[in-house]
Protein backbone atom coordinates (compact mmCIF):
# COMPACT_ATOMS: atom_id res chain seq x y z
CA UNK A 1 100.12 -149.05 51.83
CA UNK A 2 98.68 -150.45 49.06
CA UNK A 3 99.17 -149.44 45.04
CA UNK A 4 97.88 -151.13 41.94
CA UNK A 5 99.86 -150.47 38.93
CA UNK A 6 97.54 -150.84 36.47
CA UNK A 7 94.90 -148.60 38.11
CA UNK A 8 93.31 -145.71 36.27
CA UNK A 9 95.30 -143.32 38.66
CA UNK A 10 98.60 -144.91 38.06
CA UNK A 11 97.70 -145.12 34.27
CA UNK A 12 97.43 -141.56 34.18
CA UNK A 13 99.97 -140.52 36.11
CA UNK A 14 102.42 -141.97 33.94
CA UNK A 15 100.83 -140.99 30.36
CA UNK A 16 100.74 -136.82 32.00
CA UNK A 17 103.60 -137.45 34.13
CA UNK A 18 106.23 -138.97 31.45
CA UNK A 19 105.12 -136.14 28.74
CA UNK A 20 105.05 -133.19 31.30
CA UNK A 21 108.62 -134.31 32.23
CA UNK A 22 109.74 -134.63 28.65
CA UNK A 23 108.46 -131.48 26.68
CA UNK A 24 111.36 -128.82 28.70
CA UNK A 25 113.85 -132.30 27.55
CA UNK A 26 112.90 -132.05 24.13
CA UNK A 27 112.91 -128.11 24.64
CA UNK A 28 116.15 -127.79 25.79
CA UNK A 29 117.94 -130.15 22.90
CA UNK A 30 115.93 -128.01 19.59
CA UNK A 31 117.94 -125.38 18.59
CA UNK A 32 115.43 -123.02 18.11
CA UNK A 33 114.23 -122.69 21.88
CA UNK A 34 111.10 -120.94 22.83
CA UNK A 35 108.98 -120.90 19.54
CA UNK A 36 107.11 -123.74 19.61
CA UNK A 37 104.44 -122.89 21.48
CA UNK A 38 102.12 -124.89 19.25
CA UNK A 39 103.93 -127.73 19.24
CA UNK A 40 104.30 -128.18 22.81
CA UNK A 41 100.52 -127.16 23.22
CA UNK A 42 99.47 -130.26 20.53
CA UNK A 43 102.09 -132.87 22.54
CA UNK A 44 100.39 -131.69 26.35
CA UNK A 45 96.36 -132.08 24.27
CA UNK A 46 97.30 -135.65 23.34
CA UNK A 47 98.41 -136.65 26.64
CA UNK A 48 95.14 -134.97 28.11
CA UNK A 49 92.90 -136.54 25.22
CA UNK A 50 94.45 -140.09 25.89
CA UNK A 51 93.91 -139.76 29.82
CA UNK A 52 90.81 -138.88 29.35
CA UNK A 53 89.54 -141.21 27.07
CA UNK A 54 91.20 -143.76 29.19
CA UNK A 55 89.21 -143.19 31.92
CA UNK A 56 85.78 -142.67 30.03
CA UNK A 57 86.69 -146.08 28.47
CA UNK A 58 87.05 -147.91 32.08
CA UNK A 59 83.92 -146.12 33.13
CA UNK A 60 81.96 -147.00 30.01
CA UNK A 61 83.29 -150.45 29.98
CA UNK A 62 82.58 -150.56 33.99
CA UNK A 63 85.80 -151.67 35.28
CA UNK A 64 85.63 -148.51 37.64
CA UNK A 65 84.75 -149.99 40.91
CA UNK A 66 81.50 -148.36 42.73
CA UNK A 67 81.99 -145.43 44.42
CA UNK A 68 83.81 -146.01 47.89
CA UNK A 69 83.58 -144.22 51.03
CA UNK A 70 87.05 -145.99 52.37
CA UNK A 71 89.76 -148.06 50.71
CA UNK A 72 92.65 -150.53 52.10
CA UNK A 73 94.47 -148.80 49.01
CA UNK A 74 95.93 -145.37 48.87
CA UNK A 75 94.15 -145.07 46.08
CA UNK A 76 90.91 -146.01 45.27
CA UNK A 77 89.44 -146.75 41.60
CA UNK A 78 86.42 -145.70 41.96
CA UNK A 79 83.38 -143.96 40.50
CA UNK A 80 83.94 -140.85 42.59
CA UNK A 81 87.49 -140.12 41.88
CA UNK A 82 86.75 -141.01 37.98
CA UNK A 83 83.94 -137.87 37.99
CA UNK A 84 86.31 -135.66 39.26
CA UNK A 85 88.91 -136.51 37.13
CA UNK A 86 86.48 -136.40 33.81
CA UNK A 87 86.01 -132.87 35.54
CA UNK A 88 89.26 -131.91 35.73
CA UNK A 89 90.94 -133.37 32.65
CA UNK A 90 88.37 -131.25 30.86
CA UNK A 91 89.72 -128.02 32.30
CA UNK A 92 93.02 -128.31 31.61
CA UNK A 93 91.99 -129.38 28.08
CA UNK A 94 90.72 -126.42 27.43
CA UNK A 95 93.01 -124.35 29.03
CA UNK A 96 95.59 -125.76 26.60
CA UNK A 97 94.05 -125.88 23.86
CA UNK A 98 93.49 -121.90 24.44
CA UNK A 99 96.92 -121.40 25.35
CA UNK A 100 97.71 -122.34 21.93
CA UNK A 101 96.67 -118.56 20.92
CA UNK A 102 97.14 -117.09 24.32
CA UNK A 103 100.53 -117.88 24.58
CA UNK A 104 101.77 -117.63 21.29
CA UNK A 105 104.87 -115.32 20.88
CA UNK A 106 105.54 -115.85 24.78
CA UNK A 107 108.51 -117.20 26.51
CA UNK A 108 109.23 -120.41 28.10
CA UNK A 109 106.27 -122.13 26.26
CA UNK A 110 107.84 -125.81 27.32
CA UNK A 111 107.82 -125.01 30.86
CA UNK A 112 104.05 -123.61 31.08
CA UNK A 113 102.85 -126.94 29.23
CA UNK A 114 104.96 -129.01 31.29
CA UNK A 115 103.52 -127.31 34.45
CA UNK A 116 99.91 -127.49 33.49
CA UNK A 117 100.55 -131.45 33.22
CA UNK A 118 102.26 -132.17 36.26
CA UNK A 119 99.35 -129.84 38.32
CA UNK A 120 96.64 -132.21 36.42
CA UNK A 121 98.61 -135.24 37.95
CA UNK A 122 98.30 -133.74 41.21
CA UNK A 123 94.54 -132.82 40.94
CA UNK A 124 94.05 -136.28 39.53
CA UNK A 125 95.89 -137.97 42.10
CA UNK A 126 93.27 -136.02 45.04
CA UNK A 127 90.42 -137.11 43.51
CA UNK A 128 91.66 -140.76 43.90
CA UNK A 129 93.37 -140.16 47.12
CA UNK A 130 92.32 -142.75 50.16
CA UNK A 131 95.19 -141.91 52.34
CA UNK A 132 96.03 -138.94 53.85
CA UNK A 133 99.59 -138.77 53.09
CA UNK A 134 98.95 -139.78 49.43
CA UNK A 135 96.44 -136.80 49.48
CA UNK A 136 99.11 -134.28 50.98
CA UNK A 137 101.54 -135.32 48.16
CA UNK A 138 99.34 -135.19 45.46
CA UNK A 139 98.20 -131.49 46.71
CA UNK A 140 101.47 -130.22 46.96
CA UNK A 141 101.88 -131.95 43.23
CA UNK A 142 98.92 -129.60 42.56
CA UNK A 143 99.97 -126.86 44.19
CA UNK A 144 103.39 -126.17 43.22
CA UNK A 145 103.31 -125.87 39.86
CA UNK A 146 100.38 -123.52 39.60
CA UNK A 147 102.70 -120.93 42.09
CA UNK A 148 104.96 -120.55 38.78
CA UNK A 149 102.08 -120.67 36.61
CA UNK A 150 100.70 -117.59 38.71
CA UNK A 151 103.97 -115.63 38.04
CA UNK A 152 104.18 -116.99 34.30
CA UNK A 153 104.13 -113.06 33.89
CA UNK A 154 107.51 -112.64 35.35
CA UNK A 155 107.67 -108.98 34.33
CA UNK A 156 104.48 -107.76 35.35
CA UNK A 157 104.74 -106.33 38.81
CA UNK A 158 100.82 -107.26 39.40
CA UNK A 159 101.10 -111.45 38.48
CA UNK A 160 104.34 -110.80 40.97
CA UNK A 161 102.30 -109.88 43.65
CA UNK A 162 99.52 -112.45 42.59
CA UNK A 163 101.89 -115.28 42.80
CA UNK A 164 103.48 -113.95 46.05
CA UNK A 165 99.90 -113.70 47.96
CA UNK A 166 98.99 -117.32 46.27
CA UNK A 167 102.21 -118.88 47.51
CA UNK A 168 102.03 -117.67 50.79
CA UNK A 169 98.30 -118.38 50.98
CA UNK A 170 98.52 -122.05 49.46
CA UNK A 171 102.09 -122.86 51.88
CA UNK A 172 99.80 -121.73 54.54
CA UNK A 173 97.09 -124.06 53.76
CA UNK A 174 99.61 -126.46 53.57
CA UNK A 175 101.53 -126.71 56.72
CA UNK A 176 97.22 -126.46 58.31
CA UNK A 177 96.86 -129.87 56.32
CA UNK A 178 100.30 -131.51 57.89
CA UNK A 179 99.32 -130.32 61.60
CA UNK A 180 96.24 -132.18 60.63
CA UNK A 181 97.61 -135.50 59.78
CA UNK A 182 99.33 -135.26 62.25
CA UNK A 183 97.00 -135.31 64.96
CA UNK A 184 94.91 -137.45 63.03
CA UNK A 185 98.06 -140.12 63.13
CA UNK A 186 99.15 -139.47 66.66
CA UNK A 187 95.80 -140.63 67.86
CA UNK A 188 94.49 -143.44 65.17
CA UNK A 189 98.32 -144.95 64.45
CA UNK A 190 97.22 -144.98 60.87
CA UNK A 191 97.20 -142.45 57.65
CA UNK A 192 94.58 -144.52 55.93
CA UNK A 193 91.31 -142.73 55.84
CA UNK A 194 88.99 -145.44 56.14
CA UNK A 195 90.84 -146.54 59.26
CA UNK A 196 92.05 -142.98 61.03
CA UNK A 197 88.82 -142.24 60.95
CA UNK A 198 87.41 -145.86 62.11
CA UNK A 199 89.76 -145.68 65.08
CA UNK A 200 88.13 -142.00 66.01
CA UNK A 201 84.61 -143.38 65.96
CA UNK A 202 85.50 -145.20 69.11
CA UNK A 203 88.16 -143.15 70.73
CA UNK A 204 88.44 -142.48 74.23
CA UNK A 205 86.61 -139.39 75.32
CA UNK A 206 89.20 -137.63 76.49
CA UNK A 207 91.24 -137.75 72.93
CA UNK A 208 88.00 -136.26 71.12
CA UNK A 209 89.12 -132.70 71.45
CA UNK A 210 91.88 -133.48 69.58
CA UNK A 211 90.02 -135.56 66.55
CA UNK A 212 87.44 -132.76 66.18
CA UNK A 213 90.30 -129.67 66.24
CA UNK A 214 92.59 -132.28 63.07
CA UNK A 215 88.54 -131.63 61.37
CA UNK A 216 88.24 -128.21 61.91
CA UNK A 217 92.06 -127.77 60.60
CA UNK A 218 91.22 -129.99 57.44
CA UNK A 219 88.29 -127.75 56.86
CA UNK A 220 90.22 -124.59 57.01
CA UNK A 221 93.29 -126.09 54.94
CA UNK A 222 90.83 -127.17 52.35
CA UNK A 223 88.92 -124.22 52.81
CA UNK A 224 91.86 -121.71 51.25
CA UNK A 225 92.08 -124.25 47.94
CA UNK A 226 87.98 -124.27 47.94
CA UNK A 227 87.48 -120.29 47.98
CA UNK A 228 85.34 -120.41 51.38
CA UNK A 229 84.86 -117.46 53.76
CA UNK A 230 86.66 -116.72 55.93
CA UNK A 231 89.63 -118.32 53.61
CA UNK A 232 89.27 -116.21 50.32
CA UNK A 233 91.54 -113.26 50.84
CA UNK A 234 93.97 -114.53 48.01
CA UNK A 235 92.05 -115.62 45.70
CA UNK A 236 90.65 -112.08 43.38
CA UNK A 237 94.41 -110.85 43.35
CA UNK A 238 95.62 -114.07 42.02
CA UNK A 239 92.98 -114.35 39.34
CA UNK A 240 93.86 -111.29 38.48
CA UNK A 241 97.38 -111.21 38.33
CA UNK A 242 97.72 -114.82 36.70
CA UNK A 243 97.67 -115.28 33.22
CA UNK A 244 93.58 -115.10 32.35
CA UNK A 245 94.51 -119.43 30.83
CA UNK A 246 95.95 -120.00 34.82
CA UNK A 247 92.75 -118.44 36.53
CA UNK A 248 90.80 -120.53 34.50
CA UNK A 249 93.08 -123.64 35.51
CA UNK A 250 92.80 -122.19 39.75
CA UNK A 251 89.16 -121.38 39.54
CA UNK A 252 88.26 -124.65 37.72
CA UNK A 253 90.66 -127.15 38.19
CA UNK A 254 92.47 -127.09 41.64
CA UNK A 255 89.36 -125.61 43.12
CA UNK A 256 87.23 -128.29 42.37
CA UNK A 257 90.15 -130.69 43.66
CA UNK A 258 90.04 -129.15 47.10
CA UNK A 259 86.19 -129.97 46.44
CA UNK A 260 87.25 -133.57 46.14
CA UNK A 261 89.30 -133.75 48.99
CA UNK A 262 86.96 -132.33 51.66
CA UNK A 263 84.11 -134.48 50.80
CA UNK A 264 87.01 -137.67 51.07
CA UNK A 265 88.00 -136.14 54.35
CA UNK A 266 85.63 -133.77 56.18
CA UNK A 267 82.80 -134.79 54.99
CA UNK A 268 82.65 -138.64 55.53
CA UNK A 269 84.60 -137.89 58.69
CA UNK A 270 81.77 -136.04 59.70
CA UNK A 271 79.60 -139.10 59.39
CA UNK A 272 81.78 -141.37 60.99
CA UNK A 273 81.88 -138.95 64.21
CA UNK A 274 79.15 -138.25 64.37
CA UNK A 275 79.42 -134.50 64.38
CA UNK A 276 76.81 -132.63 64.22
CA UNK A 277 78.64 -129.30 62.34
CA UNK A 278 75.80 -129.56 59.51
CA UNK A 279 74.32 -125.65 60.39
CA UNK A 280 78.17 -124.55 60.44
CA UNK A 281 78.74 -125.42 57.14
CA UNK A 282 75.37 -124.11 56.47
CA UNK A 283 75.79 -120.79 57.91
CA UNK A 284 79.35 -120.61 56.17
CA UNK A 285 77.70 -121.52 53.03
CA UNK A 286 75.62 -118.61 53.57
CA UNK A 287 78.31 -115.73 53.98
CA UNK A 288 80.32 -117.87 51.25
CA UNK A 289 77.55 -116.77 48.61
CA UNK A 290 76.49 -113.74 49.94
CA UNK A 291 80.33 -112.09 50.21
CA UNK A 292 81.44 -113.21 46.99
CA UNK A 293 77.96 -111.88 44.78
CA UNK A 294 77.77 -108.22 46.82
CA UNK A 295 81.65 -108.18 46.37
CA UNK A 296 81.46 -108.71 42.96
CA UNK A 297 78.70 -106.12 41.93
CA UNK A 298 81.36 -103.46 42.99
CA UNK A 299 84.35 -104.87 40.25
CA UNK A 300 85.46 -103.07 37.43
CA UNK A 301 87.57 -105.87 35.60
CA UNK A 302 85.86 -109.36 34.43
CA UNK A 303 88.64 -111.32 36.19
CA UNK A 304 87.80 -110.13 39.42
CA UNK A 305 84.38 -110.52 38.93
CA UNK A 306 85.10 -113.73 37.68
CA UNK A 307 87.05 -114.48 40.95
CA UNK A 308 84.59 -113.30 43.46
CA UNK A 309 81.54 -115.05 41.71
CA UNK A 310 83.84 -118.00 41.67
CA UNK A 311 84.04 -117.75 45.61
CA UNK A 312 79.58 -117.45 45.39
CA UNK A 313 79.61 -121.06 43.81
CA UNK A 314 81.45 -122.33 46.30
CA UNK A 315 78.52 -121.49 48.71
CA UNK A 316 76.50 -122.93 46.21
CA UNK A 317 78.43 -126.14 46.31
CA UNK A 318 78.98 -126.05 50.36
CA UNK A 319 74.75 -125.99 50.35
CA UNK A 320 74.54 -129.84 49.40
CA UNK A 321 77.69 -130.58 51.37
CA UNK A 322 75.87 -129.31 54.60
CA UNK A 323 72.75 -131.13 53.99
CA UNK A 324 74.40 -134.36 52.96
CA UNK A 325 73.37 -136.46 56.16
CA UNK A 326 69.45 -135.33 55.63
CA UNK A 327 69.38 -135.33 51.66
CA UNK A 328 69.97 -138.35 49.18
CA UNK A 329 70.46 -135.73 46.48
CA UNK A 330 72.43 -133.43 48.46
CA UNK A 331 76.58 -134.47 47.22
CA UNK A 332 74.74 -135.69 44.17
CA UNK A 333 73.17 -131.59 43.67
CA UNK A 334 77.00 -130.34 44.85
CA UNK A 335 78.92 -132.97 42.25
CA UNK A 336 76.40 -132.46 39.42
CA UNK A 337 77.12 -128.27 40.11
CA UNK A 338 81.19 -128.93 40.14
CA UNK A 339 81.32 -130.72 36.69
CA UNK A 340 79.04 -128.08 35.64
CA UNK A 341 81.11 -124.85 37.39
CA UNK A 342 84.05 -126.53 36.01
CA UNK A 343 83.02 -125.93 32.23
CA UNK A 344 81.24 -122.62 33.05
CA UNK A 345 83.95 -120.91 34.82
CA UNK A 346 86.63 -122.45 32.31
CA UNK A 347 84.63 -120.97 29.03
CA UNK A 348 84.15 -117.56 31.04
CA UNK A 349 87.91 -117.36 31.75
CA UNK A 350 88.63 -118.64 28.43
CA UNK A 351 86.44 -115.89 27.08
CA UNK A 352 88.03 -112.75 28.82
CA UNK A 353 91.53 -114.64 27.70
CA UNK A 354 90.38 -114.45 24.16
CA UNK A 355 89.44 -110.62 25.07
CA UNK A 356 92.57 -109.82 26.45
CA UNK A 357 94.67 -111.18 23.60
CA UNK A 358 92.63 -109.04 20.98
CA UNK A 359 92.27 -105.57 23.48
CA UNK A 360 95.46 -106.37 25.69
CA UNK A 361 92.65 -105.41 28.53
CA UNK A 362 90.37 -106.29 31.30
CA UNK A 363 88.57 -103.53 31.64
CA UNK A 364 84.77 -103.08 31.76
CA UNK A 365 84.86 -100.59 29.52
CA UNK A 366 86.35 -102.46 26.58
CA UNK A 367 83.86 -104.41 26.55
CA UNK A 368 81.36 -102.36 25.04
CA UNK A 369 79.83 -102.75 22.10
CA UNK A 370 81.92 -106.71 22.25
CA UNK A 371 78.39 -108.19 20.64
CA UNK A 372 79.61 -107.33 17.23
CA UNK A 373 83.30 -106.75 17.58
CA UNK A 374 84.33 -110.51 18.82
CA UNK A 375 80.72 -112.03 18.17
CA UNK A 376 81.67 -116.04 19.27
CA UNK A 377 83.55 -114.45 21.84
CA UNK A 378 80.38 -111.95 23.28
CA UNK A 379 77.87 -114.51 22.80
CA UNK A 380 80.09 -117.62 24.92
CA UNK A 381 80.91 -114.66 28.00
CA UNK A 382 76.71 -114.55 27.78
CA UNK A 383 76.11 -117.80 27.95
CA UNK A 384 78.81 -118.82 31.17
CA UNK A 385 77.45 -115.62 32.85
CA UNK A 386 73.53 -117.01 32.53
CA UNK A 387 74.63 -120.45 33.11
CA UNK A 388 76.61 -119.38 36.68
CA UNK A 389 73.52 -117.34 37.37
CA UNK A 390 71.14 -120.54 36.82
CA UNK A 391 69.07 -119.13 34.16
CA UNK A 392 67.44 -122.69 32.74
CA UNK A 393 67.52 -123.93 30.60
CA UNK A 394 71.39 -124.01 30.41
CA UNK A 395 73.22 -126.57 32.83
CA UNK A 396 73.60 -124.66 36.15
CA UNK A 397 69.85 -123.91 36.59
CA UNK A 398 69.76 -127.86 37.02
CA UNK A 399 72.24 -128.13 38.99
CA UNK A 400 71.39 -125.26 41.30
CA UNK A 401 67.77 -126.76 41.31
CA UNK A 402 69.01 -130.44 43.04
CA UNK A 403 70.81 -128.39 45.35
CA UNK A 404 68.30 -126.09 46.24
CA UNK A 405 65.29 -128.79 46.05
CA UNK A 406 67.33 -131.13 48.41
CA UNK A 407 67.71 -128.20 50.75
CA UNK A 408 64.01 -127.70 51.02
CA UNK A 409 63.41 -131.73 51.62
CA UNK A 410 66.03 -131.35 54.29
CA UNK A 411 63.16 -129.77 56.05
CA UNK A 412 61.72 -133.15 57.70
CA UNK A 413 65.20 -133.00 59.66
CA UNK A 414 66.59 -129.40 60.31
CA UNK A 415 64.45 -126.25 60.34
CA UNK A 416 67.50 -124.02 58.71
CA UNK A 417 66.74 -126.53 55.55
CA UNK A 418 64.55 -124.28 53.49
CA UNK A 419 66.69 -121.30 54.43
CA UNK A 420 69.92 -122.01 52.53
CA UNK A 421 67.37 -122.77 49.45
CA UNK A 422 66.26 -119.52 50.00
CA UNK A 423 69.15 -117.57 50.21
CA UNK A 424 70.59 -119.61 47.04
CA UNK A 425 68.14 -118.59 45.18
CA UNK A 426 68.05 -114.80 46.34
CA UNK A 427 71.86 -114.87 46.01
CA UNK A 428 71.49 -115.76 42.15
CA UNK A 429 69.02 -113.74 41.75
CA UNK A 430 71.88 -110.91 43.35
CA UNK A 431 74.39 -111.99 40.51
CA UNK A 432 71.81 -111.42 37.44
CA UNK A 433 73.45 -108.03 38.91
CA UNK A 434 76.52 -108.36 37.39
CA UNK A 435 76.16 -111.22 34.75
CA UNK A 436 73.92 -108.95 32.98
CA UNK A 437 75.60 -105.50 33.59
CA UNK A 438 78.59 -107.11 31.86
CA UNK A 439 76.08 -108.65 28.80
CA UNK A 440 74.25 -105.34 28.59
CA UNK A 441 77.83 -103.56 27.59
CA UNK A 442 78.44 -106.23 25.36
CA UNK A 443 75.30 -105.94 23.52
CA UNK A 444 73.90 -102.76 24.24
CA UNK A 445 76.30 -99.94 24.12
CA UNK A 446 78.80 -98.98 21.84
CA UNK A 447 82.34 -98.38 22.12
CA UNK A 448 84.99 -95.50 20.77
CA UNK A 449 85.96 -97.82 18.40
CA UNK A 450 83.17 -100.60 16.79
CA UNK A 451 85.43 -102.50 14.41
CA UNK A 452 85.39 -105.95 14.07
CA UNK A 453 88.34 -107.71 16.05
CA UNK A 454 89.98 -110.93 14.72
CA UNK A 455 89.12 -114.00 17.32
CA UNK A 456 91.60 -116.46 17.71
CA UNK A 457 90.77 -119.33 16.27
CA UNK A 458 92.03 -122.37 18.91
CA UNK A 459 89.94 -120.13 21.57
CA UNK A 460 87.06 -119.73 19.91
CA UNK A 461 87.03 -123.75 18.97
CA UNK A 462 87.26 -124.02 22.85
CA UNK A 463 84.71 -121.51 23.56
CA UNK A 464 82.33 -123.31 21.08
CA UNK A 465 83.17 -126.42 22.80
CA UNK A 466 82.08 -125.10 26.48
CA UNK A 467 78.78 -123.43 24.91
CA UNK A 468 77.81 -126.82 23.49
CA UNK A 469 78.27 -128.76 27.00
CA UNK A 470 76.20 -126.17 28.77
CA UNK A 471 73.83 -125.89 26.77
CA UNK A 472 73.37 -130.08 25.76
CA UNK A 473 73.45 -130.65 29.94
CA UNK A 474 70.87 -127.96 30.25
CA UNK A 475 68.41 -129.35 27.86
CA UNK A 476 69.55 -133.27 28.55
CA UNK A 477 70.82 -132.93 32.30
CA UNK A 478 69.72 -136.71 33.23
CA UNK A 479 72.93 -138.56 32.09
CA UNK A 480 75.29 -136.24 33.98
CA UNK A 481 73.09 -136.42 36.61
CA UNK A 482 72.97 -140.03 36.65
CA UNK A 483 76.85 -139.96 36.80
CA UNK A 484 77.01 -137.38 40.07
CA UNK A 485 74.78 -139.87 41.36
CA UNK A 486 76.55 -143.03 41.01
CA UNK A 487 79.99 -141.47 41.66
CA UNK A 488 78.69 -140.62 45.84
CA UNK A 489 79.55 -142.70 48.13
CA UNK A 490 76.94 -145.07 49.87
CA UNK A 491 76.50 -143.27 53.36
CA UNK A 492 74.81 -146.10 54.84
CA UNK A 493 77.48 -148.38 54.07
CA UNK A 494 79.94 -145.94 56.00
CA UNK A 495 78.23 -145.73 58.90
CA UNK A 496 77.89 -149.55 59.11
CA UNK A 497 81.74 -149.45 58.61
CA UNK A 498 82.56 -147.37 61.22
CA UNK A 499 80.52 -149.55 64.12
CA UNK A 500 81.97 -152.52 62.83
């Protein structure tokens, strides 16, 4: 195994790991524990802020290597791990900036900072991941923390039950992805992607079974992080139950990491097998979409709603991962539509946090009449909602038309092509359903009670901050774009890698 030290990764790491670790030190030696919420919240944003700009400088200033399908290194800095890290870094800077108001006048304000750091090292860490046991330790650095995050709540009986379901869900997934390496070692004699999955390309028939079952286990291990059907069962009790900040961080943060790691893994293994599992992912994508939208027509809380239409982009994004070896724009369609998800689910979340801390409610109902009562607030919940149903010109209808568009050029090699384009667009059409049953309370009915409620101030500054990326990458998509595009890996130069 191989590790640069003065790789972007590494760089990182230490910058989020050395202030996640210290905020509960300096916590536990102030007299005054638990009431500095905002000071902990302003120490975890500069650590974010400087890890970010870090790694937009490198990119700018192209130190970043080109995107890599394989590396000698366990970590590879490269194009396609700096996009998803952009990505996530993002997230969790707005979900701590808005946990400035959301969590003020809480307990244990230290810790939940502290956590949210160490989970971005993890998700960090899986984007840059070229080894599978560097991946597995970098998802359980993920993982872990967000269980306690999930039962932040301690006294609520429902984020009890959340975390409970999430834990055993995610330890689940977990042990899937070690039976995985493991047969993925026992038969290649290495842990390094590039090379586990070189040494399958030419294994003896008889050993095949066993490489194809370690890529049906990554896909189902990833699968529970990613929100796919059949694999979804936890995931609209523990948006629920979380606090509204954590489902923001779950549905987009760690959920796009799982992203990353599957196309690392399954995806390029694919390739390098040869394995011809395109129409599966297809026909998953399918029931992916279709469960979550119908599912969440029938919710009466914006969480859960939230959740299940989280669960619908996934089949978005699983579209351009199952046309990948037929479609140049394919992983470029499903990157450009995870950056994008990323800041539209994060402002919705964000939104119903900033709802929650004025009504103390998720509700439906107390939503009516929210057009002039939290005005920022109303008109950011819009937005996300039109933006996740691809409504142009906001950023997801661009994102959702690469996907779609390389679906139908697919056509020249698989019939079922045109089909998932079809059923992405009728399945967005399905979730104008609820996007605009939830804006037509907002703005159209009234309420018991129509007075104006104050907004919090640090979430509305992040609310205005997601409304101006969605809207700037709807009308000017090509730059971001440009950047999916550049951060996929060149699938020619894998195959020729895997012969060699």
């Amino acid at each position: 195994m191989v590790v640069d030290l003065g790789s972007t990764p590494i760089i990182v790491t230490i910058v989020l790991g050395v202030v996640g670790l210290a905020i509960p030190v300096v916590d536990a030696v102030k007299k005054e524990r638990g009431h500095n919420n905002r000071l902990y919240s302003a120490i975890a944003f500069g650590a974010l802020v400087v890890s970010l700009g870090f790694i937009v400088f490198r990119v700018i200033s192209g130190e970043v290597i080109p995107a890599v399908a394989f590396s000698e290194d366990v970590l590879a800095d490269d194009m396609f791990g700096s996009f998803f890290a952009i990505a996530l870094l993002i997230v969790s800077l707005m979900v701590t900036l808005s946990s400035w108001d959301y969590m003020k006048g809480k307990a244990n304000p230290a810790s939940y900072y502290s956590l949210i750091l160490l989970s971005t090292v993890g998700m960090v860490l899986i984007a840059y991941s070229t080894d599978l046991l560097m991946l597995f330790v970098s998802w359980e650095l993920m993982s872990l923390p967000t269980y306690a995050l999930a039962a932040f709540s301690k006294r609520d009986p429902i984020s009890n039950e959340a975390a409970i379901k999430y834990f055993m869900f995610g330890a689940l997934s977990s042990g899937i992805l070690v039976v995985a390496i493991g047969f993925v070692y026992g038969i290649t004699g290495t842990t390094n992607i590039g090379e586990s999955i070189r040494a399958m390309a030419s294994l003896d028939q008889e050993l095949m079974p066993v490489a194809v079952l370690a890529i049906a286990l990554f896909i189902a291990g990833f699968g529970f992080k990613m929100g796919l059907v059949p694999f979804h069962m936890w995931l609209p009790d523990t948006y629920e139950g979380s606090p509204t900040t954590i489902a923001a961080l779950l549905a987009a943060g760690t959920k796009k990491a799982g992203f990353a790691a599957a196309i690392r893994v399954i995806v390029l293994g694919m390739f390098a097998l040869n394995l011809d599992w395109t129409l599966t992912l297809g026909v998953l994508a399918i029931f992916t979409m279709t469960l979550g939208n119908l599912a969440a027509l029938i919710q009466r809380s914006l969480p859960r709603i939230l959740a299940y239409s989280s669960i619908a982009q996934a089949g978005y994004i699983l579209i351009g991962i199952a046309i990948a070896p037929y479609s140049d724009q394919a992983l470029s369609g499903s990157l450009f539509h995870i950056f994008n998800h990323a800041v539209m689910k994060s402002t919705g979340f964000i939104a119903a946090a900033a709802v929650a801390t004025a009504l103390a409610s998720y509700g439906l109902e107390r939503y009516r009449g929210l057009g002039i009562r939290m005005p920022i607030t109303a008109v950011a919940l819009a937005i996300s909602m039109l933006a996740l149903a691809g409504v142009p010109p906001l950023s997801g209808f661009w994102s959702k038309l690469v996907i779609f568009g390389a679906a139908i050029n697919s056509s020249a090699y698989v019939w079922w092509g045109p089909y998932l384009a079809i059923a992405g667009v009728l399945n967005s059409a399905l979730s104008l359903g609820y996007y605009a049953w939830i804006i037509r309370k907002m703005y159209m009915e009234e309420g018991p009670d129509m007075s104006k409620l104050k907004e919090p101030k640090m979430i509305i500054s992040v609310l205005l901050f997601g409304i101006v990326l969605m809207v700037a990458f709807g009308v000017w998509h090509a730059p971001l774009l440009e950047f999916a595009t550049n951060s996929v890996p060149n699938l020619t130069n894998l195959v020729n890698f895997t012969n060699n």
